[in-house]
C-alpha atoms as a PDB file:
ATOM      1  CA  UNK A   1     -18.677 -10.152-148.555  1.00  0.00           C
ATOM      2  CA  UNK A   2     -16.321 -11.944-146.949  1.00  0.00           C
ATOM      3  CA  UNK A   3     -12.151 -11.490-145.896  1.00  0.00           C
ATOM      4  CA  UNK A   4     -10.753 -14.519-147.623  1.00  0.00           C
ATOM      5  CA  UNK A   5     -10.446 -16.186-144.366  1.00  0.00           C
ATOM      6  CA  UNK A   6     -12.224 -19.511-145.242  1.00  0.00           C
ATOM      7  CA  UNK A   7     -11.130 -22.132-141.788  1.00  0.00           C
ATOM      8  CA  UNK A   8      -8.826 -25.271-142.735  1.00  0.00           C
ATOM      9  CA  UNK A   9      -9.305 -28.276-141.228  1.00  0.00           C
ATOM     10  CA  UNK A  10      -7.027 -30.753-141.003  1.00  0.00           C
ATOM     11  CA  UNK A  11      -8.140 -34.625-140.367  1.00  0.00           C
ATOM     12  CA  UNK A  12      -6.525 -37.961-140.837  1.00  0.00           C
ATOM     13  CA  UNK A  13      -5.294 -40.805-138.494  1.00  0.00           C
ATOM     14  CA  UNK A  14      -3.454 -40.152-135.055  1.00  0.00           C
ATOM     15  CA  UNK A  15       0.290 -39.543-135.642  1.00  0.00           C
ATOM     16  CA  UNK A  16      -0.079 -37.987-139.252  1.00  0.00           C
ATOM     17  CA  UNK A  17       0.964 -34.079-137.761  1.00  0.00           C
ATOM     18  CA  UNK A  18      -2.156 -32.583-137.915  1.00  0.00           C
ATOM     19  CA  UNK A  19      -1.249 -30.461-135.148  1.00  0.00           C
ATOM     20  CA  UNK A  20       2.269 -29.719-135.390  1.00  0.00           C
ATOM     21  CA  UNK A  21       1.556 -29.159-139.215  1.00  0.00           C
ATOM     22  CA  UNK A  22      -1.598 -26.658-138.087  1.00  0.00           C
ATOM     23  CA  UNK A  23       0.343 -24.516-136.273  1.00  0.00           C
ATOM     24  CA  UNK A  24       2.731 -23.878-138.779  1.00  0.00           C
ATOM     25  CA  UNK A  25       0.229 -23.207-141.649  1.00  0.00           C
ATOM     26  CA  UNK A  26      -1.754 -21.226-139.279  1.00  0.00           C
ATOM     27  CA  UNK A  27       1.658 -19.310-138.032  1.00  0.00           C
ATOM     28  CA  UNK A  28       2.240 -18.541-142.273  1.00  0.00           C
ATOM     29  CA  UNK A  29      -1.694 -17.544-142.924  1.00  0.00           C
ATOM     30  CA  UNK A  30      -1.732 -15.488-139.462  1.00  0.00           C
ATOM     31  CA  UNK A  31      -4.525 -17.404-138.968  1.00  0.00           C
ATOM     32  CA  UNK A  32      -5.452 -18.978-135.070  1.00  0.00           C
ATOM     33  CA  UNK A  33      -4.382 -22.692-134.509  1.00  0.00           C
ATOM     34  CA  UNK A  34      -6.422 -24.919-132.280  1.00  0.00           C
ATOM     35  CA  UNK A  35      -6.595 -28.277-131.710  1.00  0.00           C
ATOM     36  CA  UNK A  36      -9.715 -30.054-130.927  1.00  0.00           C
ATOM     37  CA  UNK A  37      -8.658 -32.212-128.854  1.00  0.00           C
ATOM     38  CA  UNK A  38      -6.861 -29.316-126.398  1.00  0.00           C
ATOM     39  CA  UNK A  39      -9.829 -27.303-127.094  1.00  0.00           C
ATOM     40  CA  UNK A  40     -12.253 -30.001-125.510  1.00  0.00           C
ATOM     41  CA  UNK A  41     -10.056 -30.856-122.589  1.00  0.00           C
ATOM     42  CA  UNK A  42      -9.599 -26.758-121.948  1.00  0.00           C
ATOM     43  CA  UNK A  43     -13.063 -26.400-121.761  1.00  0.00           C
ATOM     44  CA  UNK A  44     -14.542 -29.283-120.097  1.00  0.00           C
ATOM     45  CA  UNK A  45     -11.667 -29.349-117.519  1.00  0.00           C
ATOM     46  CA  UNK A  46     -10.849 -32.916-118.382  1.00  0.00           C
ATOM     47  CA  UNK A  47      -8.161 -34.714-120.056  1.00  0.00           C
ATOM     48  CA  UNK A  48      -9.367 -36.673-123.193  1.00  0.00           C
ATOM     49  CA  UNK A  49      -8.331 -39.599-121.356  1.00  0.00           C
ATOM     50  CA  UNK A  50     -10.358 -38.701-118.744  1.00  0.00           C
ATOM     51  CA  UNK A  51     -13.529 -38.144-120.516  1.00  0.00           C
ATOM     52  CA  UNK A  52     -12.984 -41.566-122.313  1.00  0.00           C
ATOM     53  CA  UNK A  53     -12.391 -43.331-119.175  1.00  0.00           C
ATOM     54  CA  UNK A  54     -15.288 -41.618-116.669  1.00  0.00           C
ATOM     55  CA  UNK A  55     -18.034 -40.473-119.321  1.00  0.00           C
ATOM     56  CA  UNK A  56     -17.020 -43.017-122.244  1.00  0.00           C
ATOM     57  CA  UNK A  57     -16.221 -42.149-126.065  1.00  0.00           C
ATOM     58  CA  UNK A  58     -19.958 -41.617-126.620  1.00  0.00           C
ATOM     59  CA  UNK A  59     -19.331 -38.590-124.705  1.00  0.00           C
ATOM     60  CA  UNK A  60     -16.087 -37.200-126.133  1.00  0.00           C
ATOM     61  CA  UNK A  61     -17.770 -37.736-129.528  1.00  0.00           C
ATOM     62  CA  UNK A  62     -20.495 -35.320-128.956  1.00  0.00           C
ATOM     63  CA  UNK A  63     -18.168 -32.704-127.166  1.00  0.00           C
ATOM     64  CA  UNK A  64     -16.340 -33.474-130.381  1.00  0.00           C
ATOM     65  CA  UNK A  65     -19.454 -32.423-132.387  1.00  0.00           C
ATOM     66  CA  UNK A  66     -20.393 -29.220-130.546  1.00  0.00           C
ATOM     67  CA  UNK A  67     -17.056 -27.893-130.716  1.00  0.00           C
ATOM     68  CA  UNK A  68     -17.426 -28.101-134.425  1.00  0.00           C
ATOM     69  CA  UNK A  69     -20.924 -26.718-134.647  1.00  0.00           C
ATOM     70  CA  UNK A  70     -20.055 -23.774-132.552  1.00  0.00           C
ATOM     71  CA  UNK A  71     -16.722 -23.933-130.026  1.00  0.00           C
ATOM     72  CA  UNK A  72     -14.873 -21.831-132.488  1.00  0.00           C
ATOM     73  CA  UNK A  73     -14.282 -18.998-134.485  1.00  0.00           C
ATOM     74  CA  UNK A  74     -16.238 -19.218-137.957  1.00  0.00           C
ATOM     75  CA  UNK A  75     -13.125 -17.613-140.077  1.00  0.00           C
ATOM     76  CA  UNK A  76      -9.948 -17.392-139.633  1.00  0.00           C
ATOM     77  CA  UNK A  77      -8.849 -20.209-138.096  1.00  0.00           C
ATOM     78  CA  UNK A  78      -6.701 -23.981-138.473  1.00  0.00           C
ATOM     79  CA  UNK A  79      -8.101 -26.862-136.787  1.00  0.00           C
ATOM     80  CA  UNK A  80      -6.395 -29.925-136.397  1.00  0.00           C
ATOM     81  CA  UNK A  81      -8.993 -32.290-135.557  1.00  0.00           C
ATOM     82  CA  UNK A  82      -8.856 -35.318-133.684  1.00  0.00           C
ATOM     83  CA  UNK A  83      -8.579 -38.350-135.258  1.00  0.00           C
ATOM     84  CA  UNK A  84     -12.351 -40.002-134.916  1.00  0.00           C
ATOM     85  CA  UNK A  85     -13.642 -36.632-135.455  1.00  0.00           C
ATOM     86  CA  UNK A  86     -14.627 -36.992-139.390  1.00  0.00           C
ATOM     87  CA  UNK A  87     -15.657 -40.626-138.621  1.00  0.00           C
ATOM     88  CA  UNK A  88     -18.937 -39.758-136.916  1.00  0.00           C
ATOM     89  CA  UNK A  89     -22.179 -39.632-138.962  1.00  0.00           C
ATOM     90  CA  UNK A  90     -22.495 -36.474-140.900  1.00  0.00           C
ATOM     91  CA  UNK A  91     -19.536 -34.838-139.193  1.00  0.00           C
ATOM     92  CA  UNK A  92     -17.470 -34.572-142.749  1.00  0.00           C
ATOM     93  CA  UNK A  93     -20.089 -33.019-144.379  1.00  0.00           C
ATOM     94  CA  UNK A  94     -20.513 -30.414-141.027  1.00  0.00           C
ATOM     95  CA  UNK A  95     -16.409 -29.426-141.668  1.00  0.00           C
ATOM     96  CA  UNK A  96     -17.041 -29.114-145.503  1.00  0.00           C
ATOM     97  CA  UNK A  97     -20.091 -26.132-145.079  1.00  0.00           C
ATOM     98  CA  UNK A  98     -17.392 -24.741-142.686  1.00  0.00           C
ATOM     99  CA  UNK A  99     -14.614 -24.679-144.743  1.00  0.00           C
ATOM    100  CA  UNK A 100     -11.791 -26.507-146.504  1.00  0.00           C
ATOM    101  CA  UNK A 101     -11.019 -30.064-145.663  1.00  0.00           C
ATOM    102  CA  UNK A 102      -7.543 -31.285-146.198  1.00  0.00           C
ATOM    103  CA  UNK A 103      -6.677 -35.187-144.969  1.00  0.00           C
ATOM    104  CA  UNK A 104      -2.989 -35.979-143.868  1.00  0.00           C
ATOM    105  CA  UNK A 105      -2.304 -39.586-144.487  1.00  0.00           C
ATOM    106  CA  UNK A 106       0.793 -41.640-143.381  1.00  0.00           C
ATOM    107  CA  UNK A 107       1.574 -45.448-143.720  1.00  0.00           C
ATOM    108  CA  UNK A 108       0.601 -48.042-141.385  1.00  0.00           C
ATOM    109  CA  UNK A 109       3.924 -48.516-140.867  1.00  0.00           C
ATOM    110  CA  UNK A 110       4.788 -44.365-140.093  1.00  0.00           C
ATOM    111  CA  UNK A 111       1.966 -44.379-138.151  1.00  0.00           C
ATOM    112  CA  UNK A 112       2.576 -47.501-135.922  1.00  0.00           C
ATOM    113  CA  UNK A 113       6.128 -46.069-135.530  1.00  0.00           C
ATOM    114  CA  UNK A 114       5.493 -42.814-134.440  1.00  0.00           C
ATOM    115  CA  UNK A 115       2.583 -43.707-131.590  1.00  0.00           C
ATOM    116  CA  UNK A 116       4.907 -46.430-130.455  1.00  0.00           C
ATOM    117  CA  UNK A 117       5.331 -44.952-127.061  1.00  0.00           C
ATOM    118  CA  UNK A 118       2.471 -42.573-126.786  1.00  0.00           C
ATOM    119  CA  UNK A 119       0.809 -43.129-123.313  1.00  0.00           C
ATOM    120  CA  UNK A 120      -1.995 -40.561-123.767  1.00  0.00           C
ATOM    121  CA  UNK A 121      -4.398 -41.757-127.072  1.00  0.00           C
ATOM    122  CA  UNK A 122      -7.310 -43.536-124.778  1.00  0.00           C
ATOM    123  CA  UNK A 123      -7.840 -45.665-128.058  1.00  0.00           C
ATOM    124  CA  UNK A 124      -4.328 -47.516-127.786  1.00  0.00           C
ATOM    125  CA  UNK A 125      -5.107 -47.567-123.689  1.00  0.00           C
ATOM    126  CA  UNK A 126      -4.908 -51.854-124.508  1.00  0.00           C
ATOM    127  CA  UNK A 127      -2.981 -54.613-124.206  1.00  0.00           C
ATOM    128  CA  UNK A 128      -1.830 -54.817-127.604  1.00  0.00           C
ATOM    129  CA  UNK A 129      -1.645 -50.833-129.129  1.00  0.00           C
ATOM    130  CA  UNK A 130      -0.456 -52.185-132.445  1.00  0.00           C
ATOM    131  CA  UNK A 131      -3.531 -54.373-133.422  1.00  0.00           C
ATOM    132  CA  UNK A 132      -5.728 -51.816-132.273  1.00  0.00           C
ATOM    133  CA  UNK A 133      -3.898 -49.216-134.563  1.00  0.00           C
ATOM    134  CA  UNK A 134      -3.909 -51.722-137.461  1.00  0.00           C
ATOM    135  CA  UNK A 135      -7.997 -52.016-136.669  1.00  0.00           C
ATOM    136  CA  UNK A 136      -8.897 -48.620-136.608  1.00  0.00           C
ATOM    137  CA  UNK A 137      -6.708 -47.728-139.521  1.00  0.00           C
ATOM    138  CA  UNK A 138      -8.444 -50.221-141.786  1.00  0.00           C
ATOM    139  CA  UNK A 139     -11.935 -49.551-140.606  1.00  0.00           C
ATOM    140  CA  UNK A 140     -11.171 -45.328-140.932  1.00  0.00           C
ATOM    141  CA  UNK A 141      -8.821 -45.414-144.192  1.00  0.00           C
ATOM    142  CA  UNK A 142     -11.084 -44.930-147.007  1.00  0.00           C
ATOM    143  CA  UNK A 143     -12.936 -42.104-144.807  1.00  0.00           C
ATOM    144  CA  UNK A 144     -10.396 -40.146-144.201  1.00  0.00           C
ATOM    145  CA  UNK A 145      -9.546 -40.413-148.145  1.00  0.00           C
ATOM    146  CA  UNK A 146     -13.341 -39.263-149.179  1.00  0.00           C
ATOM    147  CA  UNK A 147     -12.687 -36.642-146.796  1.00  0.00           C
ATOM    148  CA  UNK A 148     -11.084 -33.848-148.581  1.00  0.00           C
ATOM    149  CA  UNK A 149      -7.458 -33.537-150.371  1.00  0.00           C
ATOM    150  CA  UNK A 150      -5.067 -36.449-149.329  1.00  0.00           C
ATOM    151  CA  UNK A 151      -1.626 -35.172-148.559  1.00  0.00           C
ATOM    152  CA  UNK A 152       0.655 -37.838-147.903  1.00  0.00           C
ATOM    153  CA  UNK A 153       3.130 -36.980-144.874  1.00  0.00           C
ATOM    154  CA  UNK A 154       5.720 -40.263-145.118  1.00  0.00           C
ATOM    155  CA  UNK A 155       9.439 -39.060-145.681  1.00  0.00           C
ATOM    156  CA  UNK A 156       8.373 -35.584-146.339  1.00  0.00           C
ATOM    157  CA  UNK A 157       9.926 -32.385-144.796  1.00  0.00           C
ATOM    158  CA  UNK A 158       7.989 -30.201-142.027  1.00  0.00           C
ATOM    159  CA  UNK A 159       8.499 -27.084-144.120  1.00  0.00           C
ATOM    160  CA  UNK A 160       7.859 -29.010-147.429  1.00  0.00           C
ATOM    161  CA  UNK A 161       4.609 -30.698-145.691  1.00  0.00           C
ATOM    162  CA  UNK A 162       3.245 -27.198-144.986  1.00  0.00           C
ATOM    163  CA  UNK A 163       4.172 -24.970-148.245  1.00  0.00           C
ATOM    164  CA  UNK A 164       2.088 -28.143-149.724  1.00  0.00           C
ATOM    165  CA  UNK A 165      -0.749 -27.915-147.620  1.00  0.00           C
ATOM    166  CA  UNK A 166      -0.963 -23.830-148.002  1.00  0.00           C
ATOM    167  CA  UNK A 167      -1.021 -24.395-151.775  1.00  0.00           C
ATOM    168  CA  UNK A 168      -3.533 -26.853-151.556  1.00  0.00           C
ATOM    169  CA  UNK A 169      -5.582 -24.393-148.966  1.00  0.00           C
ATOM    170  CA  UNK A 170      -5.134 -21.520-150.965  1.00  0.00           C
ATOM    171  CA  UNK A 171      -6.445 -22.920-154.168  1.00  0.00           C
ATOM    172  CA  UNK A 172      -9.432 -25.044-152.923  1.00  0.00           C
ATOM    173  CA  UNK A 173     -10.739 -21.645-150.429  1.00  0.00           C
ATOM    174  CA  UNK A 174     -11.391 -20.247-153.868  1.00  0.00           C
ATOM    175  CA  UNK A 175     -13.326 -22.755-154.884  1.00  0.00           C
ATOM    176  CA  UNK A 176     -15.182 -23.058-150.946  1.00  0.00           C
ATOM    177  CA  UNK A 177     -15.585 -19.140-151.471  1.00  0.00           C
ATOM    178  CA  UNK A 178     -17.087 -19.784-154.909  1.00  0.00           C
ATOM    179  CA  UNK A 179     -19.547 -22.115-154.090  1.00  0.00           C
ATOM    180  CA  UNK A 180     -20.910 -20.908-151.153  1.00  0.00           C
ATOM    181  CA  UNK A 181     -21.371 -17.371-153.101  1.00  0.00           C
ATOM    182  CA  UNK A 182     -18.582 -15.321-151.258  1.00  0.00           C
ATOM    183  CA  UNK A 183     -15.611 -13.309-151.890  1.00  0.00           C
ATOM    184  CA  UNK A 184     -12.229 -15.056-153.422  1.00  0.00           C
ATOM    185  CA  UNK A 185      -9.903 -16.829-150.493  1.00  0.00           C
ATOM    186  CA  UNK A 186      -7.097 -14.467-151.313  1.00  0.00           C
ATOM    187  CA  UNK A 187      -8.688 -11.036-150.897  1.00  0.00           C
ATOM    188  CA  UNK A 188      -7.406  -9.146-147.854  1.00  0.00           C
ATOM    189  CA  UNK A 189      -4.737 -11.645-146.824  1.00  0.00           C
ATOM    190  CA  UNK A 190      -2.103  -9.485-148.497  1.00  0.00           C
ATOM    191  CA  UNK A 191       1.263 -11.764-148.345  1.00  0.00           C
ATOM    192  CA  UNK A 192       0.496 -13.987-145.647  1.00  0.00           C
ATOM    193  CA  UNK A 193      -0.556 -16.778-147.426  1.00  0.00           C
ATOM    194  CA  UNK A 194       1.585 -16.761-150.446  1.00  0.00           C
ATOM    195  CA  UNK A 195       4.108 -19.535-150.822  1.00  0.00           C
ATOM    196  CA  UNK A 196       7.487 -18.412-151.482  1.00  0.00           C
ATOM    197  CA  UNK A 197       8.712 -18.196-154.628  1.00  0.00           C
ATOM    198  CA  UNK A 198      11.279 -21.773-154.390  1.00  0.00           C
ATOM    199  CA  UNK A 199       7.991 -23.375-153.111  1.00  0.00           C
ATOM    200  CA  UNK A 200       6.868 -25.233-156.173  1.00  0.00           C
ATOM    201  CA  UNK A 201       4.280 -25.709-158.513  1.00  0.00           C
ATOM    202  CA  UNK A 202       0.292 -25.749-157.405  1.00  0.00           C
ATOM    203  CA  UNK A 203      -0.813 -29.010-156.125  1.00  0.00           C
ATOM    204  CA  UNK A 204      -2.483 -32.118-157.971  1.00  0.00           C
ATOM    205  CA  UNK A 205      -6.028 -32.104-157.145  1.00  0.00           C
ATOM    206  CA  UNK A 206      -6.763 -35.209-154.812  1.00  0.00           C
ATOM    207  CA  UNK A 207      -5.313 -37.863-153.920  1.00  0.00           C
ATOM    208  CA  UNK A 208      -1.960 -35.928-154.088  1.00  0.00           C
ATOM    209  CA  UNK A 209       1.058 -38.130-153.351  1.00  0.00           C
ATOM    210  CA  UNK A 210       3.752 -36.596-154.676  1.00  0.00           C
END
């Protein structure tokens, strides 16, 4: 039987807050945050920008893969993945047998804005960042919306943003916990996990936008 500790992972395009937003929903589940990205670079002993530019992004994208397979804990745990991560071949349906998926979307516009001056994404390492974020965002967009729950991150509050995404965790670990024949997502967690009272109504089931 299992704890109720079904793994969250969080995709979506650079600059949405998957990591900022992990921590916090791990911090409120008592769950471990990682990052993929920081957990590649901490154990390879390279920067992601350093992998890209001396091994290529061939390279990064199977370190990618094996940290998924088996770099980390199997329960228990928020992972804010990188944002090519659930692009590769198969890799979506590798996070779904491992737990919930939840996608964190954002805008063109929010997301052009908010990588405007970020010198360390080896994607926008280009002459012109912009186009190459307008690319990639068309060619990954209806990905990252097959990939699990779309929560929409444009002119909405940090503490808002999370409460949302731990509703939308708690109620679709039942139905990971339930499918894969195992105990329900809220046994042993005590309070942890529960939103607060002022924290609003269950979620829409996907796309939710509101």
């Amino acid at each position: 039987m299992s704890d109720g500790n079904v793994n969250l992972y969080l995709v979506g395009f650079m600059g949405t807050g998957k990591t900022t937003t992990g921590r916090a929903v791990a911090a409120k589940l008592s769950f471990q945050a990682l990052d993929s990205d920081h957990e590649i670079e901490r154990l390879s002993g390279k920067s992601v920008a350093k992998i890209f530019a001396e091994d290529g992004e061939p390279a990064f994208r199977a370190l990618e893969r094996r940290f998924i397979e088996s770099g980390h804990p199997s329960r228990g745990v928020v992972v804010a993945c990188g944002g090519g991560l659930v692009v590769q071949p198969d890799m979506l349906a590798l996070l779904q047998g491992k737990g919930v998926v939840i996608c964190l979307h954002a805008s063109l516009a929010a997301i052009v804005r908010r990588t405007a001056q970020n010198q360390s994404r080896p994607l926008l390492n280009v002459e012109n960042p912009e186009d190459r974020i307008r690319r990639l965002y068309a060619e990954r967009e209806e990905i990252y919306k097959r990939a699990g729950t779309v929560i929409l991150t444009d002119f909405r509050p940090q503490h808002e943003m999370v409460m949302h995404v731990i509703r939308t965790y708690l109620r679709e670990a039942r139905e990971w916990e339930r499918k894969h024949g195992v105990a329900s997502a809220d046994s042993g967690r005590g309070d942890a996990g529960k939103p607060a009272a002022n924290a609003g109504a269950t979620a829409p089931s996907r796309p939710s936008r509101a």
